[in-house]
Every structure is written in structure tokens, then in C-alpha cells.
Protein backbone atom coordinates (compact mmCIF):
# COMPACT_ATOMS: atom_id res chain seq x y z
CA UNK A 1 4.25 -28.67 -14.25
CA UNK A 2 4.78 -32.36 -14.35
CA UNK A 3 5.36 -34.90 -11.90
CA UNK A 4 4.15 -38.76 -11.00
CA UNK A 5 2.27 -39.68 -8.24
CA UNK A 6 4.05 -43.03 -7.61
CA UNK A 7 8.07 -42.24 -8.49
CA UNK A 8 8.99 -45.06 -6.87
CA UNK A 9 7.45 -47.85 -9.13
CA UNK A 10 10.31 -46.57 -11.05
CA UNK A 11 12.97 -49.24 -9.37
CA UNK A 12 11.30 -51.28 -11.17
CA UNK A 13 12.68 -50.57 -14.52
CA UNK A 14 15.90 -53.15 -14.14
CA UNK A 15 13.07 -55.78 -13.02
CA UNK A 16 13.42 -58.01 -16.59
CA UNK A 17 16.93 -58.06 -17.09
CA UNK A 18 17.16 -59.35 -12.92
CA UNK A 19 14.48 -61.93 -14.08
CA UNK A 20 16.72 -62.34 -17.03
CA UNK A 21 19.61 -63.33 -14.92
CA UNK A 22 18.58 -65.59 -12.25
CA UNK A 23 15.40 -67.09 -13.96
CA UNK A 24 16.56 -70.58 -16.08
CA UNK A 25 15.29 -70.22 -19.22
CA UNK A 26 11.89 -71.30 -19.95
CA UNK A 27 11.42 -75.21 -21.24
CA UNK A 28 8.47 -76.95 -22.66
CA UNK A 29 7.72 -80.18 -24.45
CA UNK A 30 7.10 -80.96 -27.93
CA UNK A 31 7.11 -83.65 -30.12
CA UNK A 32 10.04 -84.64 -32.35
CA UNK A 33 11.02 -87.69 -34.87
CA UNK A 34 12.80 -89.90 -33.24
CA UNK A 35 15.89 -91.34 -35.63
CA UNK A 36 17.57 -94.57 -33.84
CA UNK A 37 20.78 -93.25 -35.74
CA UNK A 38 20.43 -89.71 -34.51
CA UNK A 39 23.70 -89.52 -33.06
CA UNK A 40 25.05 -90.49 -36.27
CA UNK A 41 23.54 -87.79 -38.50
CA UNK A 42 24.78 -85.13 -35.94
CA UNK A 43 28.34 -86.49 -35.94
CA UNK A 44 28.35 -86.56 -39.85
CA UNK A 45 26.97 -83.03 -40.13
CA UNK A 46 29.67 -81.76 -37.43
CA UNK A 47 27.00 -80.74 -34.51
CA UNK A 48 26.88 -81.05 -31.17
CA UNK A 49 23.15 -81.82 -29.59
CA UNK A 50 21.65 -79.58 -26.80
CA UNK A 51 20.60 -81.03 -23.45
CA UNK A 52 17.50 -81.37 -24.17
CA UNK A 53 16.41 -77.36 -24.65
CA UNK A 54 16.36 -75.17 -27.56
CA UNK A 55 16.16 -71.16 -26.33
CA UNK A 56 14.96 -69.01 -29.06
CA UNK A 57 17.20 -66.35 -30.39
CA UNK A 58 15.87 -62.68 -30.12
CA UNK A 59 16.63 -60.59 -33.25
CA UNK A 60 17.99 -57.09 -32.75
CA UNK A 61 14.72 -55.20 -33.24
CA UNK A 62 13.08 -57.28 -30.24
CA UNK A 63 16.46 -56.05 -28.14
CA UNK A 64 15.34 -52.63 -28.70
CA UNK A 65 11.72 -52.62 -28.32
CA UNK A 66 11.31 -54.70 -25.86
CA UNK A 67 13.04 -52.40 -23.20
CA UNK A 68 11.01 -49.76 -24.20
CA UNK A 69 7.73 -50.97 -24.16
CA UNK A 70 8.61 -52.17 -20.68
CA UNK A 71 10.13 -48.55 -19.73
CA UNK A 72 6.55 -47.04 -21.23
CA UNK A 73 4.34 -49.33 -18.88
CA UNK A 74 6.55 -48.68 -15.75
CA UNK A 75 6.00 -44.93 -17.09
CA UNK A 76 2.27 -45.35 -16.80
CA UNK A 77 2.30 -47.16 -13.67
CA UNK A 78 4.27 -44.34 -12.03
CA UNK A 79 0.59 -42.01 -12.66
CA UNK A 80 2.43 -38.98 -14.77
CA UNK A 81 -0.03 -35.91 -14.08
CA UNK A 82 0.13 -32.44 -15.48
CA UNK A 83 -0.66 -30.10 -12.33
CA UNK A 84 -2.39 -26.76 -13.89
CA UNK A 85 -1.96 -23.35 -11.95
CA UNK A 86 -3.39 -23.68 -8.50
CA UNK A 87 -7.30 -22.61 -8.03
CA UNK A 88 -8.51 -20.36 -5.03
CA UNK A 89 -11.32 -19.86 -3.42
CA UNK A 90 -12.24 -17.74 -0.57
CA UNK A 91 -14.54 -18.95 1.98
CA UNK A 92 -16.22 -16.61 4.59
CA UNK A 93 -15.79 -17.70 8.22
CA UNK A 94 -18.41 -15.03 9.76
CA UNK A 95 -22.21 -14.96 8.74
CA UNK A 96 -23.31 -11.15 9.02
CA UNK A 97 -26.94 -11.06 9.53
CA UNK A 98 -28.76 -7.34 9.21
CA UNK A 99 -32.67 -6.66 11.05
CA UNK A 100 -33.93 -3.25 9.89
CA UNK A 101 -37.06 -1.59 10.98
CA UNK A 102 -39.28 -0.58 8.16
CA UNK A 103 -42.56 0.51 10.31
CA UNK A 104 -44.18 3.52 9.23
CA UNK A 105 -42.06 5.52 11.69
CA UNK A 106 -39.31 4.58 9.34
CA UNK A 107 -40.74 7.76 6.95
CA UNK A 108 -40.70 10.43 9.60
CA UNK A 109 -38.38 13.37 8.22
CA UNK A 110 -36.07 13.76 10.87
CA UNK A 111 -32.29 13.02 9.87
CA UNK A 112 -29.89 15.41 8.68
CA UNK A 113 -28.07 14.46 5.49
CA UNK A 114 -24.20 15.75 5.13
CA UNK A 115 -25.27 19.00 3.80
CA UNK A 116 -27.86 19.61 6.77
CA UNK A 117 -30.99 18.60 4.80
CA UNK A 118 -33.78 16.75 6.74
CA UNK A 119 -34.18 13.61 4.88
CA UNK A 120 -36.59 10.37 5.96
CA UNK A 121 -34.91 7.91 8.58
CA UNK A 122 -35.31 5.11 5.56
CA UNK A 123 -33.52 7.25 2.80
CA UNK A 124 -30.27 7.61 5.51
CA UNK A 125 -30.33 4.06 6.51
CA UNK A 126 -30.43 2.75 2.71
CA UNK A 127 -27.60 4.69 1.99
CA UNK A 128 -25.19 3.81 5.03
CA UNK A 129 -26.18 0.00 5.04
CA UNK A 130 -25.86 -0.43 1.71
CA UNK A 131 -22.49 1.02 1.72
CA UNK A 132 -21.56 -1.24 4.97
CA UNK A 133 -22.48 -3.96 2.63
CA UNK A 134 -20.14 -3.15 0.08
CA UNK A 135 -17.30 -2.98 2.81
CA UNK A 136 -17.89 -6.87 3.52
CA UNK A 137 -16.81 -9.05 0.90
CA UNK A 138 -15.37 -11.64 2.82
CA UNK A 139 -18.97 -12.38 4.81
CA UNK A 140 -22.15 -13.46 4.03
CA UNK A 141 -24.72 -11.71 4.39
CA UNK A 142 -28.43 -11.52 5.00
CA UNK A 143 -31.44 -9.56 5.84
CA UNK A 144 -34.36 -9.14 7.35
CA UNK A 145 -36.96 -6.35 7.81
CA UNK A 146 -39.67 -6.11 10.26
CA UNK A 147 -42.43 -4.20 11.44
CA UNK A 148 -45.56 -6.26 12.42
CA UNK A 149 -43.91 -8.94 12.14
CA UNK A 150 -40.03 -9.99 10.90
CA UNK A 151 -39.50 -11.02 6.95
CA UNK A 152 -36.30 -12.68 5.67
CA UNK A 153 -35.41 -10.63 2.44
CA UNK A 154 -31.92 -12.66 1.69
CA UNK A 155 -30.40 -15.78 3.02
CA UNK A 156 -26.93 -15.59 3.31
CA UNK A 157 -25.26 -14.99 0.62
CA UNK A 158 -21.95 -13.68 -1.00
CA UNK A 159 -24.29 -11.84 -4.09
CA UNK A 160 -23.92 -8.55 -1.73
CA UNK A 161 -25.27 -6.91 -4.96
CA UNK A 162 -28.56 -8.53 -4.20
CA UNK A 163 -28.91 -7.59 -0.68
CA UNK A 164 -28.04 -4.03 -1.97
CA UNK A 165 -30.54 -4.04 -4.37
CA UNK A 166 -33.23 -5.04 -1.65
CA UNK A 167 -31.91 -2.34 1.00
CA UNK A 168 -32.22 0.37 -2.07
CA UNK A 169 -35.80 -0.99 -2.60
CA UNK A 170 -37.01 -0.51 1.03
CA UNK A 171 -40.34 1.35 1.50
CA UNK A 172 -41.43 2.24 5.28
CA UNK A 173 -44.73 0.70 6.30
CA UNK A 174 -44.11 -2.43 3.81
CA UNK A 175 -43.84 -4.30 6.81
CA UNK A 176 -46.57 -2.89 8.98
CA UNK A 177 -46.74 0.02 11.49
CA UNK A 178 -45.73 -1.42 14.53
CA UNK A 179 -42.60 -2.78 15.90
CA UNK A 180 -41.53 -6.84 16.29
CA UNK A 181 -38.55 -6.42 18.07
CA UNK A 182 -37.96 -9.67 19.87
CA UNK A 183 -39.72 -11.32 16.74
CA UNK A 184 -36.95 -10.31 14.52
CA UNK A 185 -34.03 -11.26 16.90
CA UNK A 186 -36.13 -14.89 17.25
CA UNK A 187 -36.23 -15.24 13.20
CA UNK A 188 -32.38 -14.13 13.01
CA UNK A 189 -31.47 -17.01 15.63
CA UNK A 190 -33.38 -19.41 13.63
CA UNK A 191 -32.00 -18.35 10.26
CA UNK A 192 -28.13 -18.70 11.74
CA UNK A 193 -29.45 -22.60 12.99
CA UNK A 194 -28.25 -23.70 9.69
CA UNK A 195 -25.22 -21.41 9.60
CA UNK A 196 -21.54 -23.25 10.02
CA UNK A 197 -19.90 -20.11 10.33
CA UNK A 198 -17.49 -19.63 13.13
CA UNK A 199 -18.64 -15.90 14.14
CA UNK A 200 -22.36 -15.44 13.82
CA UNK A 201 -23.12 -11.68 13.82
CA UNK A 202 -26.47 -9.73 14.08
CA UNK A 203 -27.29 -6.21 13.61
CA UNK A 204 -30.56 -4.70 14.75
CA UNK A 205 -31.91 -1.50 13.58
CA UNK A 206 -34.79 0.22 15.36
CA UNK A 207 -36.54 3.59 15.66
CA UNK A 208 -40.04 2.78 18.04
CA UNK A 209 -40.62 0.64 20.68
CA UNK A 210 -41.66 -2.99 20.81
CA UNK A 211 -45.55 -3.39 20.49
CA UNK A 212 -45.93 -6.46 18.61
CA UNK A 213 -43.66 -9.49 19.42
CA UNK A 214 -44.70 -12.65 21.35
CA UNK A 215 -41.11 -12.78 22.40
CA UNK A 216 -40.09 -10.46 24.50
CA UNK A 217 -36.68 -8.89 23.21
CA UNK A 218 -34.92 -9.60 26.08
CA UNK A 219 -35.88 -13.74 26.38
CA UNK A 220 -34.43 -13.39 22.78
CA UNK A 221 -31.07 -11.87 23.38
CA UNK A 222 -30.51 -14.45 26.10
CA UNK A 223 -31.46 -17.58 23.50
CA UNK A 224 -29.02 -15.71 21.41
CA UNK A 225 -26.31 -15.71 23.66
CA UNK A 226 -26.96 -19.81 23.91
CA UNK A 227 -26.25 -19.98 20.16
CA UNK A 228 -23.30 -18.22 20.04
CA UNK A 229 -25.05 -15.12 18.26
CA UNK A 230 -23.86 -11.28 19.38
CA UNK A 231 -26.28 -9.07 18.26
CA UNK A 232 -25.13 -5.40 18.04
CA UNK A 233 -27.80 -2.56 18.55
CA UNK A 234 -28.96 0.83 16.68
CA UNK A 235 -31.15 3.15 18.38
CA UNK A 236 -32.66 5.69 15.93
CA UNK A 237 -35.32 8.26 16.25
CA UNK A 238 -36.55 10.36 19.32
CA UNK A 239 -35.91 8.68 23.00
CA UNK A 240 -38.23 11.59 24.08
CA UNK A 241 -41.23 10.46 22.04
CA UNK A 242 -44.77 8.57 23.00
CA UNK A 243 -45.59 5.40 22.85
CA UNK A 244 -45.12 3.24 19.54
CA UNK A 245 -42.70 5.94 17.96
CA UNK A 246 -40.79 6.13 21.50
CA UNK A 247 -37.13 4.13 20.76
CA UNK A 248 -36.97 2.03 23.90
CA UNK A 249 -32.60 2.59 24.10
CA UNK A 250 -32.90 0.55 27.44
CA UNK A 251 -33.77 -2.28 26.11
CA UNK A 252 -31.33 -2.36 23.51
CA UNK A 253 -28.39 -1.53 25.38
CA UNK A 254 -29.59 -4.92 27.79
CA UNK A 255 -29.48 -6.73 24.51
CA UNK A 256 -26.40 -5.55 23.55
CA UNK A 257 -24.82 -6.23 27.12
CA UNK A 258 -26.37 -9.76 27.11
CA UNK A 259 -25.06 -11.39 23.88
CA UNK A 260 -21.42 -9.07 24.01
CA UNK A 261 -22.24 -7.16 21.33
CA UNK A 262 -22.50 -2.83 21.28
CA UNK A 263 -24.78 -0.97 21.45
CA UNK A 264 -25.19 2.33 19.97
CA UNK A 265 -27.62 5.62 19.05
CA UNK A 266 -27.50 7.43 15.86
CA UNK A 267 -29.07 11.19 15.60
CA UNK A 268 -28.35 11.54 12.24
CA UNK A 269 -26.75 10.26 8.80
CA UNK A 270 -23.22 11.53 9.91
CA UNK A 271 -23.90 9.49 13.30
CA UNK A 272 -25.21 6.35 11.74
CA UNK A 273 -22.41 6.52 8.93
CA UNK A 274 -19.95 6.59 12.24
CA UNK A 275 -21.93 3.36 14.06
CA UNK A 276 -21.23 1.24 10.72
CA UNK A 277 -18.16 2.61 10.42
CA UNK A 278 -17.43 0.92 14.08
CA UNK A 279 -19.21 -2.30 13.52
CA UNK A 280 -16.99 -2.33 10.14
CA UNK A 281 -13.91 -1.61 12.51
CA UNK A 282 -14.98 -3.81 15.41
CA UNK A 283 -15.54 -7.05 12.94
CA UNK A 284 -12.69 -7.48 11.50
CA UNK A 285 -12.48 -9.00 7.82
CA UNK A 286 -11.85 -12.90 7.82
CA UNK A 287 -11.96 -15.44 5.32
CA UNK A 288 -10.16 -18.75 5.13
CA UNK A 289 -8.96 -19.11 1.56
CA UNK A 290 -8.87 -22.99 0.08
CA UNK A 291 -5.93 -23.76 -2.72
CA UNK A 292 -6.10 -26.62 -4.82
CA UNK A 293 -4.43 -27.71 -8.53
CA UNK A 294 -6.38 -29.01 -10.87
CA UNK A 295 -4.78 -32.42 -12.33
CA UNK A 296 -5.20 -34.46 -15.57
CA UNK A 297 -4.33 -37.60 -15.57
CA UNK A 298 -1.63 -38.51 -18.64
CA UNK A 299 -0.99 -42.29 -17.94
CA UNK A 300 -3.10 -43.29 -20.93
CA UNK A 301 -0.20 -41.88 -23.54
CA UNK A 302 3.01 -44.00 -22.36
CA UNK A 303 0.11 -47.21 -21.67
CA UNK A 304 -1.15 -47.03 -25.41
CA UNK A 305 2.30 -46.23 -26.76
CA UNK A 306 2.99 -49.53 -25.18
CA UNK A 307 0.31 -51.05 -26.72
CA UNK A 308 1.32 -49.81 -29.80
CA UNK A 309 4.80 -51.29 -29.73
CA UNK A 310 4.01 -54.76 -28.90
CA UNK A 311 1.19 -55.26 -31.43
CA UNK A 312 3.37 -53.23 -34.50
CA UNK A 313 5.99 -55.61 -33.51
CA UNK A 314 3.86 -58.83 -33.47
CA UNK A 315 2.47 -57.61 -37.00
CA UNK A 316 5.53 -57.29 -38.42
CA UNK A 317 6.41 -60.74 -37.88
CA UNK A 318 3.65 -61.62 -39.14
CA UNK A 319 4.02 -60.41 -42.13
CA UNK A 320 7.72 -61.46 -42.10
CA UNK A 321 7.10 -64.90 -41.16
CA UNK A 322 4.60 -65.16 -44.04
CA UNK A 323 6.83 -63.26 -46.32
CA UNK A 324 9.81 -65.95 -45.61
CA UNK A 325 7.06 -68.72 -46.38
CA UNK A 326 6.38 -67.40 -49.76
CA UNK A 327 10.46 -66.91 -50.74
CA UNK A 328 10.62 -70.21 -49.57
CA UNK A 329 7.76 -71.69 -51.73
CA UNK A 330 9.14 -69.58 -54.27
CA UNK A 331 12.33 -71.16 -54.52
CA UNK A 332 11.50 -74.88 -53.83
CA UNK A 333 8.56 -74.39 -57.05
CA UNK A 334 11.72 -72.84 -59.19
CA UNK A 335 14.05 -75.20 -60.16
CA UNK A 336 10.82 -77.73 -60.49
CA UNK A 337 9.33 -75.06 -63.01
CA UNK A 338 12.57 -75.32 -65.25
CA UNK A 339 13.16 -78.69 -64.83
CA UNK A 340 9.48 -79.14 -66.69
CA UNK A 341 10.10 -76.55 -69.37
CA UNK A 342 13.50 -78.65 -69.70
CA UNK A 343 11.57 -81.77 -70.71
């Protein structure tokens, strides 16, 4: 559609003929033969002098151009745009972070697939994160594994494709045999430092308990709940198990209590599937969408047509005025011509 950002420069259209009115016409000085019989000569050709002023006639193409080219400036003036469809974009208002344990504990053959198989605790975990990632395409999301220590694998980031592609390339061990627990919750406060998201959400993973952090897991969770960070937790593996393979579920259920996130324990892939299928329910889909219309700017057309007027006109008088000066040349050199051949 069209429209003009400044309408109301339009009352100004009527502007020159107002001037018109209560302006006096314009007067300037020039120099002229004085006759000492001048009233004479006007009597005996039948005219009457002007006071002192001689206004210039306009001729009937001047009438009609001149409103125009005034109409076609106030037209530019008044900003005409052409507003194109309007634009969205969709901006997330939650960053989603995701810590996943990849010890070595990670390849221990103990969850049951769907169909009852015993698959590795990575394989089931690939599959149901990935698919919560695919769920979320309002947040941004990013990653981190840990073992030894904690490893950002994505930033946050809308190419959820990405962080799929990293989950499906997850090897157990690749991050070293023992568990950073409280290292990993440290890193994921520090990566959502330079997040401007309203709702800052992170989701720990873990199957053994915490042998290798200098921060304790629970001095974490309470500089997370200073940041505004919840932190949901997964317990996976076997509570009843010995030292680094032993999932320590009290600690993550303090964790979760401390920041006001959940916490919960998944046996298998049909009882991890359910957890994400909770966090999915529990974090409910937000975005703020932004609307704008692209404009282009069109007061350059009735401007130049403007331009366009005034100088065609002055050139045509120009050429009119030197036209007139040749007929006249013409005809004062004629009856001289003849007057010669005469002779």
C-alpha cells in the first residue's frame, strides 16, 4: 500500500494563490529614456501611464504548469512511501541449556529400548534428546557434555539441526571416565552470563557420582539460583551401584529443590522418553514475535517531475524568445532586401 508520512504538509497546496492575494506585486527599478514630452506622446497614442509599475503578464501555459509543479513538490514534501507486506520474525524468550554425561559409564548396556532390547545408556539418551530438541523451536539451545571435566559443544543457537547432529555424534568416554558434576553446572552458569533471555533453563543428565569437580554440585546450584538459572535433574543408571558408577539421586534432587527446578529418575528409554516429555510439558513454548514493513522511499519521482517541469518550461522560452527574435529580424531585413533589388 501507499501512504505519506507527513499528510499534513498538504494544507499547503493553496499557499501561492494566498501569497497571490495579499502579497503587492513585486516592483523593481530599471532604467528608462526619459522624454520631457512624454505625456504628450501617450496622449497622442490614446494611453494611459501606469503608476510607476509594469506586472508581467503570465501566458496560459505558465497558468497551468505552474500549479502543478507546485502540487508535485508539496507531493514530495509530504514523504509518499510504498509499505511492502509486513516482515516477521520470531525471537526466543527462554535459553534452554542441555549437560549430558558422556563418562565411560555412559556405554554400560543397561536400558531397555521399546521392544525390550538392552541397548547402551548413550544410544537411549541420543535418541530422546535429540527428539526433545526437535520439540523446541521457539528456544535456543545449547550443550554441553562432561565427564572429567565439562565441554561446551554449541552455544545457543536456533540451528537445532546442529545440536542434533552433535547429540547423534556422542561417544561415551570422549569426555573422560569420571564425573564433573558441579563443573558442568559452573560452565552452564557462565555460558547463560551472556544470555538476555528472560527464562534461563538447564538440564543435567547424569548416570555416576561426582568424583572430579572443584565445585561441589551443591555450591553450584545455589550460584545458580543467584542468576536466575533452574536447573532440572536426570538420574540414570543404578542407585544401588559402587562408587564412581553409583548415581548420587540425593544430590540431584537438592539441586533440583534449590534452583526450583524437578528432579527426576529414568530406568529406561520409555522412562526417560516420559521425563522429556515433562520438561517439554512443564516449559511451555514462548517466543515474542517482532513485525515490521519494509518501506521505500518514492519522494524522488513527484521532486524530479518537478524539476522537469520548470526547466522544460524555461527551455521553451528560450527557444521561443529566440525564435520571436529571428521573425523579428526577419521582417525588419525584408522590406530593406526589396527595397535594394528595387534600385
Amino acid at each position: 500500500m501507499y501512504q505519506f508520512e507527513y499528510p499534513w504538509l498538504f494544507v499547503l497546496l493553496p499557499l501561492p494563490l494566498l501569497l497571490w492575494w495579499w502579497l503587492p506585486p513585486y516592483r523593481e527599478e530599471s532604467a528608462s529614456v526619459r522624454l520631457p514630452f512624454f505625456g504628450e506622446v501617450a496622449s497622442a497614442a490614446g494611453l494611459t501611464p501606469a503608476p510607476g509599475a509594469v506586472v508581467p503578464r503570465r501566458n496560459r501555459l505558465q497558468r497551468v504548469l505552474a500549479p502543478l509543479a507546485w502540487a508535485l513538490v508539496v507531493t514530495a514534501m509530504a514523504r509518499p512511501q510504498f509499505l511492502e507486506a509486513p516482515l516477521q520474525k520470531v525471537q526466543p524468550v527462554r535459553d534452554l541449556l542441555i549437560a549430558l554425561d558422556l563418562s565411560q559409564s555412559m556405554d554400560t548396556r543397561d536400558f531397555r529400548d521399546p521392544s525390550g532390547t538392552l541397548i547402551p545408556r548413550v544410544q537411549a539418551v541420543r535418541q530422546v534428546v535429540s527428539g526433545f530438541v526437535a520439540k523446541r523451536p521457539g528456544d535456543r539451545i545449547g550443550l554441553i557434555v562432561f565427564g572429567d571435566a565439562p565441554y561446551p559443544l554449541a552455544p545457543f543457537t536456533l540451528d537445532h539441526r546442529l545440536v542434533q547432529t552433535l547429540i547423534d555424534g556422542m561417544l561415551p568416554g570422549e569426555a573422560g571416565p569420571s564425573t564433573a558434576l558441579g563443573d558442568a553446572i559452573g560452565l552452564g552458569i557462565k555460558l547463560f552470563d551472556h544470555s538476555e533471555a528472560a527464562d534461563k533453563v538447564l538440564i543435567v543428565l547424569t548416570d555416576g557420582n561426582d568424583t572430579a569437580s572443584r565445585m561441589p554440585p551443591e555450591r553450584a546450584a545455589g550460584i545458580a539460583r543467584e542468576r536466575g538459572v533452574k536447573v532440572h535433574t536426570i538420574g540414570i543408571g543404578d542407585p544401588n551401584a559402587a562408587g564412581e558408577e553409583k548415581v548420587d539421586l540425593g544430590v540431584l534432587q537438592r539441586i533440583a529443590a534449590q534452583t526450583g527446578g524437578r528432579y527426576f529418575f529414568g530406568a529406561d528409554q520409555a522412562g526417560l522418553e516420559g521425563i522429556y516429555a515433562t520438561l517439554d510439558r512443564i516449559t511451555p513454548h514462548q517466543h515474542k514475535t517482532l513485525s515490521w514493513r519494509p518501506r521505500r522511499e518514492l519522494f524522488m519521482w513527484p521532486l524530479g517531475a518537478a524539476v522537469a517541469i520548470v526547466l522544460g518550461y524555461q527551455l521553451l522560452m528560450l527557444a521561443y524568445v529566440a525564435w520571436l527574435s529571428r521573425a523579428r529580424h526577419a521582417a525588419a531585413a525584408g522590406p530593406t532586401g526589396n527595397a535594394g533589388e528595387a534600385s
